[in-house]
C-alpha atoms as a PDB file:
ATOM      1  CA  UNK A   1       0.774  -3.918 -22.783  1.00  0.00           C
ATOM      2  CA  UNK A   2      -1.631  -5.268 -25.735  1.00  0.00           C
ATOM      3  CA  UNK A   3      -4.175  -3.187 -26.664  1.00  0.00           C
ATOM      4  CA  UNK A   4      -6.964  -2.990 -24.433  1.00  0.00           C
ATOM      5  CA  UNK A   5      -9.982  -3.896 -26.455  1.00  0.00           C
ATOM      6  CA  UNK A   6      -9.722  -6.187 -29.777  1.00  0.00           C
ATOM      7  CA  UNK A   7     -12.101  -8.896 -28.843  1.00  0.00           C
ATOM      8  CA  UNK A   8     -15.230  -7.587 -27.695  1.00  0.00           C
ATOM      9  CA  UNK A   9     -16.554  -4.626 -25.002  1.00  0.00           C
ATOM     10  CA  UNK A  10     -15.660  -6.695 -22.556  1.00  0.00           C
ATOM     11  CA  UNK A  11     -18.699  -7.065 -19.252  1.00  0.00           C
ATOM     12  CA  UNK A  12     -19.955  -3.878 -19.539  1.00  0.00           C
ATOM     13  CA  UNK A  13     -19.666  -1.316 -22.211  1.00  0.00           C
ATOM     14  CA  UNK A  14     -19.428   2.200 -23.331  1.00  0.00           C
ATOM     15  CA  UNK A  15     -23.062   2.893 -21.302  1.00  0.00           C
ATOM     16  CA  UNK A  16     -22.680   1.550 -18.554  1.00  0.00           C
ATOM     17  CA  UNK A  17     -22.131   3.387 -14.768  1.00  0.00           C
ATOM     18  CA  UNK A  18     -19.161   1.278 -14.347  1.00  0.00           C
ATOM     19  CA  UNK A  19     -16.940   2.668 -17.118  1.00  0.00           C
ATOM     20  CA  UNK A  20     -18.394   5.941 -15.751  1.00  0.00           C
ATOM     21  CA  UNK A  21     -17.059   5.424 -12.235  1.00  0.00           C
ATOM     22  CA  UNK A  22     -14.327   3.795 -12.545  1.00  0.00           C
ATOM     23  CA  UNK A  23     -12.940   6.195 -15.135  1.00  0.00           C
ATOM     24  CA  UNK A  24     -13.251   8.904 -13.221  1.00  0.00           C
ATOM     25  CA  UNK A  25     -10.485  11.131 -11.295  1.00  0.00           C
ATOM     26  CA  UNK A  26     -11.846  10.158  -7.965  1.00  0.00           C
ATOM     27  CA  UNK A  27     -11.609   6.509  -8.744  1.00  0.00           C
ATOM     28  CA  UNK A  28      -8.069   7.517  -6.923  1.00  0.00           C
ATOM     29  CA  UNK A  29      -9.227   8.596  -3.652  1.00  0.00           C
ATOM     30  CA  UNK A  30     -11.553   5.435  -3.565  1.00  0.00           C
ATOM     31  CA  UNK A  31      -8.695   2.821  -4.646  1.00  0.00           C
ATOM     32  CA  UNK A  32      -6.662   4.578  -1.117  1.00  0.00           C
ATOM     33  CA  UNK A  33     -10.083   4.211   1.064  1.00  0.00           C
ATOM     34  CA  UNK A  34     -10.367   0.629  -0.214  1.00  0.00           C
ATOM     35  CA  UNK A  35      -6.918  -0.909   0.665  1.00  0.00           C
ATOM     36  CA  UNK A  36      -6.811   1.407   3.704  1.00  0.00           C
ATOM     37  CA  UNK A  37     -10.071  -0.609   4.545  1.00  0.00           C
ATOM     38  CA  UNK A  38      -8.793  -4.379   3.592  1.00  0.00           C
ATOM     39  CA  UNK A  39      -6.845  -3.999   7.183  1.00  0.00           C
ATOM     40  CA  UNK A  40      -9.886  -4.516   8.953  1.00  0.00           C
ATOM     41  CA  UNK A  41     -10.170  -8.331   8.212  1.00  0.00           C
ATOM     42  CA  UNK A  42      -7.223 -10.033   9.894  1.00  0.00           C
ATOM     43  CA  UNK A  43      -6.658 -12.416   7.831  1.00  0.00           C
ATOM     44  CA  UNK A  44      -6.219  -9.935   5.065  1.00  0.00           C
ATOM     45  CA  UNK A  45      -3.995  -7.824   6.962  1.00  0.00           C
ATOM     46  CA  UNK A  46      -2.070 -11.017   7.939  1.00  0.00           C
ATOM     47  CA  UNK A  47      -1.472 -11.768   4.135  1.00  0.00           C
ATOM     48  CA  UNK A  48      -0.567  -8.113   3.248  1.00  0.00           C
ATOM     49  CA  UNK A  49       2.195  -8.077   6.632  1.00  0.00           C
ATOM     50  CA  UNK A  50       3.675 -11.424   5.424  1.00  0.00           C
ATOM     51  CA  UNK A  51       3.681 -10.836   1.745  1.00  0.00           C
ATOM     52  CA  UNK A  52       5.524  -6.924   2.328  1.00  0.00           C
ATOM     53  CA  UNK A  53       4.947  -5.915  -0.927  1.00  0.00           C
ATOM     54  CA  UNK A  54       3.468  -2.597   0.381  1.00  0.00           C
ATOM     55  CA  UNK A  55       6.448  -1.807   1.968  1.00  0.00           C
ATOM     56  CA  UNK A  56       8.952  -3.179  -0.128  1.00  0.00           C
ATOM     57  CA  UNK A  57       7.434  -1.591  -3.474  1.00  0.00           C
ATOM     58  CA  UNK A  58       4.656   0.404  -2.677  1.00  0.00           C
ATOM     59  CA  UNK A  59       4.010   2.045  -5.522  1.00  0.00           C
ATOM     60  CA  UNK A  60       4.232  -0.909  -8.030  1.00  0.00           C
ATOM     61  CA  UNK A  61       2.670  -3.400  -5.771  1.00  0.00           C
ATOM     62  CA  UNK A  62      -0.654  -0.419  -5.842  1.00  0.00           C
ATOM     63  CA  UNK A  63      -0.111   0.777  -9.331  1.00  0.00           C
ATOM     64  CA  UNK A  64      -0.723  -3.028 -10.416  1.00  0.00           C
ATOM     65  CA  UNK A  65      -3.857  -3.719  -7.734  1.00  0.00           C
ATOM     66  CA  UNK A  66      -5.645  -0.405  -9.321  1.00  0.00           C
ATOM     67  CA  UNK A  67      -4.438  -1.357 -12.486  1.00  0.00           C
ATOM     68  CA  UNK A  68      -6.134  -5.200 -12.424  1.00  0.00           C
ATOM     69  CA  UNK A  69      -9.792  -3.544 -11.615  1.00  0.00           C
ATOM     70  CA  UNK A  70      -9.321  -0.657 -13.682  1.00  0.00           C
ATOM     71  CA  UNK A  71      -8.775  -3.864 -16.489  1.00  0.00           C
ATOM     72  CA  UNK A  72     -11.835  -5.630 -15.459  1.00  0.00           C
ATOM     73  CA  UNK A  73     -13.853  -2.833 -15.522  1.00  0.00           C
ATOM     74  CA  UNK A  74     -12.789  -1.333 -18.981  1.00  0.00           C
ATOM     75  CA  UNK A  75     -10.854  -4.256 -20.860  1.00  0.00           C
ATOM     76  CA  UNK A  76     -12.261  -6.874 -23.331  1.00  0.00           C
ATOM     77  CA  UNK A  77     -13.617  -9.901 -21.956  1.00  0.00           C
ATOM     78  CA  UNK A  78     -10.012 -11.530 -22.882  1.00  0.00           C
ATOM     79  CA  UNK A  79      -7.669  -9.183 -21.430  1.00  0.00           C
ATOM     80  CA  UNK A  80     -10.257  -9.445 -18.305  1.00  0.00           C
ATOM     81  CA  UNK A  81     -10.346 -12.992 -17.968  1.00  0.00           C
ATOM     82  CA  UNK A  82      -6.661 -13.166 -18.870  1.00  0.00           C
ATOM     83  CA  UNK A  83      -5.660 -10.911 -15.660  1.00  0.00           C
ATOM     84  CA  UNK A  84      -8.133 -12.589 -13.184  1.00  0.00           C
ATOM     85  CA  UNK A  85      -6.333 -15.612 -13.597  1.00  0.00           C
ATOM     86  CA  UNK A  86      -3.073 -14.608 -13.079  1.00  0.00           C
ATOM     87  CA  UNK A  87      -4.404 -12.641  -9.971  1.00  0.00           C
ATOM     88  CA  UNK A  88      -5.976 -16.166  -8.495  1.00  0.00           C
ATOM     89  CA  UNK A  89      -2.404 -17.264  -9.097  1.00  0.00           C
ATOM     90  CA  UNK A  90      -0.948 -14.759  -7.317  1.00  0.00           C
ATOM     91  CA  UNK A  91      -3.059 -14.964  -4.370  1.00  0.00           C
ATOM     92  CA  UNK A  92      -2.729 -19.122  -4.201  1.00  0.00           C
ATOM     93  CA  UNK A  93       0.454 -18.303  -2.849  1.00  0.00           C
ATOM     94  CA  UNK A  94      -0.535 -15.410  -0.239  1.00  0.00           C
ATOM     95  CA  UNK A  95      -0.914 -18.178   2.678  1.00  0.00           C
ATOM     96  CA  UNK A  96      -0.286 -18.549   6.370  1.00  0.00           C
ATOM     97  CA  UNK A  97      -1.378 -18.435   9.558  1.00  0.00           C
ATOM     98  CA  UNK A  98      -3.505 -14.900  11.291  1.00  0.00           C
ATOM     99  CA  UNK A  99      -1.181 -14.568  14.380  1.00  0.00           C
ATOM    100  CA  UNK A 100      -4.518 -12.962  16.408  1.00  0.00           C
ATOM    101  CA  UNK A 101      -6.907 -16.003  15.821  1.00  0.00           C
ATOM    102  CA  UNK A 102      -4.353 -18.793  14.716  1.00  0.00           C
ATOM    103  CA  UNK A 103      -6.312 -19.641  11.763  1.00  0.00           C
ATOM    104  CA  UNK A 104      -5.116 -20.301   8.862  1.00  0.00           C
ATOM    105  CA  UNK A 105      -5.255 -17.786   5.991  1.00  0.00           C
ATOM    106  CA  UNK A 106      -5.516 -17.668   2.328  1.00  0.00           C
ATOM    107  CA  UNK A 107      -5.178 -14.110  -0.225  1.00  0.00           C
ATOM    108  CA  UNK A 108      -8.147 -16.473  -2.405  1.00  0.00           C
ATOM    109  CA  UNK A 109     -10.612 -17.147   0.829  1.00  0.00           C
ATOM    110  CA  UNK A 110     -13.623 -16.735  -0.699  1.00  0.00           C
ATOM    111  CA  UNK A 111     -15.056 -14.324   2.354  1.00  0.00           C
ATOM    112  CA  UNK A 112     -11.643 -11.855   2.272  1.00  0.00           C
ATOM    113  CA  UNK A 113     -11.929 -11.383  -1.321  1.00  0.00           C
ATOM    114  CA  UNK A 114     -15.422 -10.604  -1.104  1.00  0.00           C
ATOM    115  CA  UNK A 115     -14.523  -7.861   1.633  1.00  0.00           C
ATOM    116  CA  UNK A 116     -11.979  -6.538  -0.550  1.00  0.00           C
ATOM    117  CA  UNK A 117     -14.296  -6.668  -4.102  1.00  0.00           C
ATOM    118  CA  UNK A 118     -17.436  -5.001  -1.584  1.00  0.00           C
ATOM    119  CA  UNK A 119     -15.010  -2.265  -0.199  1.00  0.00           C
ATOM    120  CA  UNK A 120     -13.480  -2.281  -3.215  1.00  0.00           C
ATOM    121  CA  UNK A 121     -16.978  -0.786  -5.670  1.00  0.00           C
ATOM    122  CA  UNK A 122     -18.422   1.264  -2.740  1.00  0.00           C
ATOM    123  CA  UNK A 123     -15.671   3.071  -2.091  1.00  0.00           C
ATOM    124  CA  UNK A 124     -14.852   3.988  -5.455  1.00  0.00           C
ATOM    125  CA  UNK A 125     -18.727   4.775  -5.749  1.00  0.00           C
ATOM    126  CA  UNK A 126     -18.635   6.908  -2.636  1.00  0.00           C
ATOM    127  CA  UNK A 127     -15.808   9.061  -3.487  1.00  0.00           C
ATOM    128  CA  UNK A 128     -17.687   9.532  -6.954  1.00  0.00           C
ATOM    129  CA  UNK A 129     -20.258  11.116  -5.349  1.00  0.00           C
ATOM    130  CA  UNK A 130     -18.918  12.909  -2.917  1.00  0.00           C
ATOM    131  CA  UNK A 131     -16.111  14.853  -4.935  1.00  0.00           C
ATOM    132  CA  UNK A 132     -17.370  13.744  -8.042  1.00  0.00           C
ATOM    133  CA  UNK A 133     -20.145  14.259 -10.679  1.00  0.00           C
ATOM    134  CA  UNK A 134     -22.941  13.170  -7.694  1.00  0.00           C
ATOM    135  CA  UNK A 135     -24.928  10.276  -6.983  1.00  0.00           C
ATOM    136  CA  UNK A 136     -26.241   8.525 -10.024  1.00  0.00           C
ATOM    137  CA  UNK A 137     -29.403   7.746 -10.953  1.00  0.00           C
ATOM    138  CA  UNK A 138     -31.479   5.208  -8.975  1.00  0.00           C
ATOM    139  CA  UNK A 139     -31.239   3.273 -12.384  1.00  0.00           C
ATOM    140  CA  UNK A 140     -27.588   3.418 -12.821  1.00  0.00           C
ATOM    141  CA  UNK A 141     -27.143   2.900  -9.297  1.00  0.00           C
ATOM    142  CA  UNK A 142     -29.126  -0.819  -9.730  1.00  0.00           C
ATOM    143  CA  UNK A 143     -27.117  -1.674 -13.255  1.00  0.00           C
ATOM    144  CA  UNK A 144     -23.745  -0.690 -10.990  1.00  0.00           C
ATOM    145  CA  UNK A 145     -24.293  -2.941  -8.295  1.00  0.00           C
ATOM    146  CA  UNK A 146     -25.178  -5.835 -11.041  1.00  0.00           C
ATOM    147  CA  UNK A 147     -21.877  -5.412 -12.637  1.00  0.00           C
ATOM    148  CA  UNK A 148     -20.224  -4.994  -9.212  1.00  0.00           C
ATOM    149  CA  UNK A 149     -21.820  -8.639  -8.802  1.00  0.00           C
ATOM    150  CA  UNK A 150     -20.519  -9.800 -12.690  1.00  0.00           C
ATOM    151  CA  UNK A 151     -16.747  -8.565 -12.131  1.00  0.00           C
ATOM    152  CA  UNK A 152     -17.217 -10.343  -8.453  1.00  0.00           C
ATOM    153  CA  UNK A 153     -17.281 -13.996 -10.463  1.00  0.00           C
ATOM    154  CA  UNK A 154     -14.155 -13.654 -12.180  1.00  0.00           C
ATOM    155  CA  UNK A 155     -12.506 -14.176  -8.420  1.00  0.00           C
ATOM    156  CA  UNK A 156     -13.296 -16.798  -5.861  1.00  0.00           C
ATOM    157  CA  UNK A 157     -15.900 -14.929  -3.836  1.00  0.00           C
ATOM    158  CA  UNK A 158     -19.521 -15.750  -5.461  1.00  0.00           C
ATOM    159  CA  UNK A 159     -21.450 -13.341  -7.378  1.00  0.00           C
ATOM    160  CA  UNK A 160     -24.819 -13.983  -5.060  1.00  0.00           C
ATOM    161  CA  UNK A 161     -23.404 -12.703  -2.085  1.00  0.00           C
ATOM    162  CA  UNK A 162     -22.395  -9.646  -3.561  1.00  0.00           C
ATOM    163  CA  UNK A 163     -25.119  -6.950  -2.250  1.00  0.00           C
ATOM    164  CA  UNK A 164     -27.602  -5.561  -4.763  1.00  0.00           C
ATOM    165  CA  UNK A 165     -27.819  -2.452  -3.514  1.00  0.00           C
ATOM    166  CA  UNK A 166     -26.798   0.160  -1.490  1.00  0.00           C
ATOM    167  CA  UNK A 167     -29.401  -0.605   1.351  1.00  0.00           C
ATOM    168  CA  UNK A 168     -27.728  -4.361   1.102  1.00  0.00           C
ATOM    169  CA  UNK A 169     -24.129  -2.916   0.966  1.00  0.00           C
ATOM    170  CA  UNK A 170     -24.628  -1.263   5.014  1.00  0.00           C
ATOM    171  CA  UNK A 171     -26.574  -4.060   5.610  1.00  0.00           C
ATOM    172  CA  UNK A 172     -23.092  -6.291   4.545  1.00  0.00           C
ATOM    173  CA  UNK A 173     -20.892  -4.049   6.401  1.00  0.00           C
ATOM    174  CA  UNK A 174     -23.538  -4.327   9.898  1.00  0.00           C
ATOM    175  CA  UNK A 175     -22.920  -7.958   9.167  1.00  0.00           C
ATOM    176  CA  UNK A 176     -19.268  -8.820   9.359  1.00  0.00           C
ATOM    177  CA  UNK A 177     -17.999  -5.835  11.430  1.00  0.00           C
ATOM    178  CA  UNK A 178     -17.925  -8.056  14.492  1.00  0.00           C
ATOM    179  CA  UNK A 179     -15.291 -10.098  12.654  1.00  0.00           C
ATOM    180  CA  UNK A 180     -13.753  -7.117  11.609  1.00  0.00           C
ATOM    181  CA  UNK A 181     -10.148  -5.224  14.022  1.00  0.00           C
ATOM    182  CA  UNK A 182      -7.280  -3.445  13.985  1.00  0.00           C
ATOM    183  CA  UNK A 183      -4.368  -5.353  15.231  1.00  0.00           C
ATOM    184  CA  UNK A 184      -0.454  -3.876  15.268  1.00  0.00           C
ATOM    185  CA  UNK A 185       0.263  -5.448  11.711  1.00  0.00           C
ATOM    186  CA  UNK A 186      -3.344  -4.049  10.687  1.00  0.00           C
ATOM    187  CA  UNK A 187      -3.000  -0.434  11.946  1.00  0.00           C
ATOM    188  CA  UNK A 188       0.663  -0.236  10.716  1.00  0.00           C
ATOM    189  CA  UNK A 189      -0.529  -0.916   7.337  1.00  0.00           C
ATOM    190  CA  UNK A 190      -3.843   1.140   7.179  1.00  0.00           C
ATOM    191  CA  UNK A 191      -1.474   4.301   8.256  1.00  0.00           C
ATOM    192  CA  UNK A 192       1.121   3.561   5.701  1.00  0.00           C
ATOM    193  CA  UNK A 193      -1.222   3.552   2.672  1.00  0.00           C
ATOM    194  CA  UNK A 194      -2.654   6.545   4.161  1.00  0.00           C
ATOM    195  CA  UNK A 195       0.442   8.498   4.745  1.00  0.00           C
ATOM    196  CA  UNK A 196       3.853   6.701   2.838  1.00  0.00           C
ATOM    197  CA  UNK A 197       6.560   7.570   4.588  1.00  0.00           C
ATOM    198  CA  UNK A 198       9.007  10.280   2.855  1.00  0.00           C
ATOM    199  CA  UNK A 199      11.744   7.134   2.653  1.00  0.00           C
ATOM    200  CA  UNK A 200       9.388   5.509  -0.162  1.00  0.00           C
ATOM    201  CA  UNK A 201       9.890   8.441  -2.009  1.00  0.00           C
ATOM    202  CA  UNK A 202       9.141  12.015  -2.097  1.00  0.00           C
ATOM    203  CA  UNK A 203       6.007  11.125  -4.602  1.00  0.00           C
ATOM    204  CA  UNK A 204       4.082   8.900  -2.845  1.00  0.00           C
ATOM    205  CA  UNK A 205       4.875  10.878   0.285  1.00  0.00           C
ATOM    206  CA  UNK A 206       3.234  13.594  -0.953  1.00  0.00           C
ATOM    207  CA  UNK A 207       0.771  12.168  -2.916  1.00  0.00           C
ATOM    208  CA  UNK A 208      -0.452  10.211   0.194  1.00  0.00           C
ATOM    209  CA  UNK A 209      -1.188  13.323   2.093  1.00  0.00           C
ATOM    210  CA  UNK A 210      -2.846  14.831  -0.460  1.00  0.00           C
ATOM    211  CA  UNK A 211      -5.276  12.264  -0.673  1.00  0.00           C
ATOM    212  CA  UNK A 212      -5.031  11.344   3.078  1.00  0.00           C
ATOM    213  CA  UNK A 213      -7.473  13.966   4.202  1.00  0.00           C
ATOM    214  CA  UNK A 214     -10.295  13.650   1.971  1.00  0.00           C
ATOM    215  CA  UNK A 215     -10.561   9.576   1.868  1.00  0.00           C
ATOM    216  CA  UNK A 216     -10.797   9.739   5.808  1.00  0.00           C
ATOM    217  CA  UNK A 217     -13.579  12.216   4.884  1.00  0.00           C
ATOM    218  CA  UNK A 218     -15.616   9.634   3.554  1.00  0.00           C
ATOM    219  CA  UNK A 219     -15.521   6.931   6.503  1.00  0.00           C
ATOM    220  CA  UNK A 220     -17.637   6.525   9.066  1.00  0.00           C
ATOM    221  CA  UNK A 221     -16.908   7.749  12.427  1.00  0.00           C
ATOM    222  CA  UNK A 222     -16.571   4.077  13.733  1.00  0.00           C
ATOM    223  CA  UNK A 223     -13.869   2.962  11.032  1.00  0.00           C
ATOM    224  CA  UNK A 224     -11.858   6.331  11.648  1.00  0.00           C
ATOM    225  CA  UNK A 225     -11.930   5.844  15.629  1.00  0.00           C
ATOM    226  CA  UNK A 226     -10.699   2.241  15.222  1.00  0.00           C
ATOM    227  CA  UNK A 227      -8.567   2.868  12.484  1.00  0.00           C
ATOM    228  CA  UNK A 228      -6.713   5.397  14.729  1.00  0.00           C
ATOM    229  CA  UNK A 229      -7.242   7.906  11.847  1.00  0.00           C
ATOM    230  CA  UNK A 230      -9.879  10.188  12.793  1.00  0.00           C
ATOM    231  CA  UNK A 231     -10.092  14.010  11.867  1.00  0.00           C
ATOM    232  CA  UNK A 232     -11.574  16.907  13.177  1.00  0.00           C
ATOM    233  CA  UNK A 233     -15.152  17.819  11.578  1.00  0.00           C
ATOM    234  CA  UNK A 234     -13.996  21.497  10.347  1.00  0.00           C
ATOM    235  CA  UNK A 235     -11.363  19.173   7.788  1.00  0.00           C
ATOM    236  CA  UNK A 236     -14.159  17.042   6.479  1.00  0.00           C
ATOM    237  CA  UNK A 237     -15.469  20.477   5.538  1.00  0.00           C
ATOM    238  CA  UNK A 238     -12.997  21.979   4.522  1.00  0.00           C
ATOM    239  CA  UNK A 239     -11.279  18.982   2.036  1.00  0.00           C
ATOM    240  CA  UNK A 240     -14.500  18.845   0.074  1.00  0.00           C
ATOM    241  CA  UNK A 241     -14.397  21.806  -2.371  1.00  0.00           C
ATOM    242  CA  UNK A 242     -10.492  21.719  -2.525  1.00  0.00           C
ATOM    243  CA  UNK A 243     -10.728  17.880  -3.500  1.00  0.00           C
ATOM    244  CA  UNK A 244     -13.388  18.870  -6.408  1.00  0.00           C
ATOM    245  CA  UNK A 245     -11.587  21.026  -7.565  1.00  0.00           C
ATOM    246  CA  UNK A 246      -8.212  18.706  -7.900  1.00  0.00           C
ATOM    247  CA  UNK A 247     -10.754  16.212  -9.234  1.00  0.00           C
ATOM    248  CA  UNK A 248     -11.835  18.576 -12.480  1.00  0.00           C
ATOM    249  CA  UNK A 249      -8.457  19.492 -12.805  1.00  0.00           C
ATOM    250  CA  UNK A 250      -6.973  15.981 -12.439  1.00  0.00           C
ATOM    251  CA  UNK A 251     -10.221  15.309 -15.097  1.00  0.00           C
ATOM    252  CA  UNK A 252      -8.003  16.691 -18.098  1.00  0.00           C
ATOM    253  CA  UNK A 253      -6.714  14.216 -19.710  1.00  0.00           C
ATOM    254  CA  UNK A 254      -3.167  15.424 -20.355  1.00  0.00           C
ATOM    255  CA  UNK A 255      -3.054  16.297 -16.750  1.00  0.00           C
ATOM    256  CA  UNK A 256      -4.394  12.765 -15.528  1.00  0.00           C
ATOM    257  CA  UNK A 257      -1.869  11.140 -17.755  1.00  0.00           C
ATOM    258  CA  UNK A 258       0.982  13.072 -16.309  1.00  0.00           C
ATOM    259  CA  UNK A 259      -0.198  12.421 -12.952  1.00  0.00           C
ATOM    260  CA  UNK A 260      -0.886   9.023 -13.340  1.00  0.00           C
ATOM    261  CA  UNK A 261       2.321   8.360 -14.826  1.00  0.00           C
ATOM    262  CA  UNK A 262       4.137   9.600 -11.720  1.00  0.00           C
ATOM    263  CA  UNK A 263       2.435   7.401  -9.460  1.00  0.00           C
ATOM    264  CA  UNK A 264       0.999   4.687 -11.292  1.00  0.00           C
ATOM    265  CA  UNK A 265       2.097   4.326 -15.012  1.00  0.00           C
ATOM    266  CA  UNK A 266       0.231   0.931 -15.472  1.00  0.00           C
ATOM    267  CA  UNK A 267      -2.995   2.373 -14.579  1.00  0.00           C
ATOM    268  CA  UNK A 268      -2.139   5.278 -16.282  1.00  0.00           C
ATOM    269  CA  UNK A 269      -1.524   3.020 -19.590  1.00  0.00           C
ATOM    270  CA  UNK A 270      -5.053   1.336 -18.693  1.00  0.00           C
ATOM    271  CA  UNK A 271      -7.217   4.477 -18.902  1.00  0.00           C
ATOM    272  CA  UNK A 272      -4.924   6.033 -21.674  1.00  0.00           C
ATOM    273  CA  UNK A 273      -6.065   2.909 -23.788  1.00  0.00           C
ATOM    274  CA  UNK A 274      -9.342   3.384 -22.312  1.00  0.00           C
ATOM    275  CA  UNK A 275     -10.064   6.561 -24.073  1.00  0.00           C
ATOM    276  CA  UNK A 276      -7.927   6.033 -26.888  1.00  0.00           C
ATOM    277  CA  UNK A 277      -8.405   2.407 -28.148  1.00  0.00           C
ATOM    278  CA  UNK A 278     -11.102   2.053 -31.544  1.00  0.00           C
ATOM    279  CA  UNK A 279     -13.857  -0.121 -31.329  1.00  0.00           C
ATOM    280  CA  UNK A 280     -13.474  -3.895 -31.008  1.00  0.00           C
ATOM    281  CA  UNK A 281     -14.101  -6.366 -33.247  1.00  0.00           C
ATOM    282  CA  UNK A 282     -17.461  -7.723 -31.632  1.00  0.00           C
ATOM    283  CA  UNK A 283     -18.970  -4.555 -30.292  1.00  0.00           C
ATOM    284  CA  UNK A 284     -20.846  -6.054 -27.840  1.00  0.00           C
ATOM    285  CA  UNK A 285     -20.851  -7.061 -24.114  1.00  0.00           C
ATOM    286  CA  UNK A 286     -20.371 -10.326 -23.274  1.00  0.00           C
ATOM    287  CA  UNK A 287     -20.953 -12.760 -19.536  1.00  0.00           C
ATOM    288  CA  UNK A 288     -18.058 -14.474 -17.555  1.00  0.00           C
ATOM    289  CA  UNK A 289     -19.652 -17.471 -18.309  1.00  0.00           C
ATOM    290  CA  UNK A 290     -18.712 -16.861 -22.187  1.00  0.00           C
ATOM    291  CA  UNK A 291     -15.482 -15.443 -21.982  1.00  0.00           C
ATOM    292  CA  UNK A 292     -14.192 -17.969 -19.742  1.00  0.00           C
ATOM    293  CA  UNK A 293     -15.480 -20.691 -22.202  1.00  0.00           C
ATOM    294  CA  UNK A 294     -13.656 -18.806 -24.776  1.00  0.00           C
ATOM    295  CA  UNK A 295     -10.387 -17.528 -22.991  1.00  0.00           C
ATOM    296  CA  UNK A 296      -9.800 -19.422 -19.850  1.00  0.00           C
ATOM    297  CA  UNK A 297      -6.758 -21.315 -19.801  1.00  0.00           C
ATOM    298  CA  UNK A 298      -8.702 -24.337 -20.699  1.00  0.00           C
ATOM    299  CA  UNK A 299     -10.682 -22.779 -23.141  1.00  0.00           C
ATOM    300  CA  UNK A 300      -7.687 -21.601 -25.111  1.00  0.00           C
ATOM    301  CA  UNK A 301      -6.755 -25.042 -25.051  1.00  0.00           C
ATOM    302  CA  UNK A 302      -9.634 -26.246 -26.597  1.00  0.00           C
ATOM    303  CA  UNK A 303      -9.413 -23.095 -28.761  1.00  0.00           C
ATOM    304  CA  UNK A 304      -6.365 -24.338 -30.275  1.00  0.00           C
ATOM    305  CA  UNK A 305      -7.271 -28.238 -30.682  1.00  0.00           C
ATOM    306  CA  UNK A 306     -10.210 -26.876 -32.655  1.00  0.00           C
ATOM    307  CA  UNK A 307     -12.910 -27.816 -30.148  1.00  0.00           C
ATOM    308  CA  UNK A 308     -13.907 -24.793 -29.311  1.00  0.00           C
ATOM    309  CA  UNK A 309     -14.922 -21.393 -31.265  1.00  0.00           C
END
């Protein structure tokens, strides 16, 4: 990997709440709510079933999803720009049809991939809080859900339907739960990335089940009764201080990089450069807009005809 800030500080920079959250131990636990929760749009699940990389790689196939926001959230602006693109590319191919509606489906649909960026930030948010440092302030809190919005553009989903709040956030997830279900492929996949079989390998296995209990903590009681996944009250009690206190110790830094480079080097490699990598050469923050002008695949075109700066 190239290092992971030369250009610039990227979208958001060293104050902001989303190198805060995202850096943090429990940014784990929320990446396994998250792509637990993508199951509950069909079309979504449809394109995770008929793509199989969950079960055919699990690990890599996850290491490189937490990997890509991790990026976006902590990279330079080029690196950022550079990995959204190949992601779009990715996705163009995820197609096919939802076997439960008969629709068509695409990976890039601008309304999946805004379920999966919304999930995505609260739930890495909500574990934060909940086994983490605490809720941040109401200003951080405002400034996160702006840069959820700013790291939404760089996929196909627009940045003005991203909520602005937290109040917005329920009122988004009131909004499309009608659409929302669990169908075979859907709760196959939900309970795999919840609890890997011990054939995937005795790491993720266990890892899995570790994590199992306290992400299920954090749902509501409606997801966990249609998700199939519900636990008794006395566990959601109980998994709280234990999960803190994996969280400080997986807060370490030698221990995070060991742990991280069991289960996902990449991302491990991501937040290693994170904390290690000097300042940039422009240390500032820049928008989409601008880096795309200046690192798109167009724009390095231009870049290299001279046209552009």
């Amino acid at each position: 990997m190239t290092a992971l800030r030369v250009t610039d500080y990227g979208f958001f920079g060293p104050e902001s709440p989303t190198w805060k959250v995202w850096t943090h131990p429990t940014a784990l636990i929320g990446f396994q709510r998250s792509v637990s929760l993508e199951h509950f749009d069909p079309f979504l699940a449809a394109a995770v079933a008929d793509m199989s990389g969950i079960y055919s790689d699990p690990r890599g196939r996850l290491d490189r999803t937490l990997a890509y926001f991790l990026t976006v959230a902590t990279a330079d602006s080029r690196t950022a720009i550079r990995v959204s693109e190949h992601l779009m590319k990715v996705h163009a191919r995820a197609t096919g049809t939802e076997p439960i509606t008969g629709r068509r489906y695409s990976a890039n649909n601008p309304e999946s991939q805004l379920w999966i960026h919304v999930t995505g930030w609260h739930s890495v948010l909500k574990c934060y809080e909940m086994y983490g440092p605490g809720k941040l302030t109401a200003e951080e809190e405002r400034r996160y859900w702006a840069e959820c919005a700013v790291a939404a553009s760089l996929q196909t989903c627009d940045a003005a339907d991203v909520p602005a709040s937290r109040e917005q956030v329920h009122e988004y997830f009131e909004r499309v739960r009608p659409s929302l279900c669990v169908s075979e492929r859907a709760y196959e996949g939900m309970h795999y990335l919840l609890r890997t079989p011990k054939s995937r390998g005795l790491t993720l296995w266990a890892g899995s089940r570790i994590l199992a209990p306290a992400t299920v903590a954090t749902l509501p009681r409606w997801m966990r009764t249609v998700g199939g996944f519900d636990q008794p009250s006395a566990i959601d009690r109980a998994v709280v201080p234990m999960t803190k206190l994996l969280v400080r110790i997986g807060g370490i830094p030698a221990v995070a990089d060991r742990v991280l480079a069991e289960y996902a080097p990449m991302t491990g490699e991501v937040l290693r450069q994170h904390r290690t990598t000097a300042a940039p050469v422009r240390e500032e923050t820049v928008t989409p807009s601008e880096a795309k002008a200046r690192y798109s695949a167009t724009g390095t075109r231009r870049e290299r005809s001279g046209a552009a700066v």
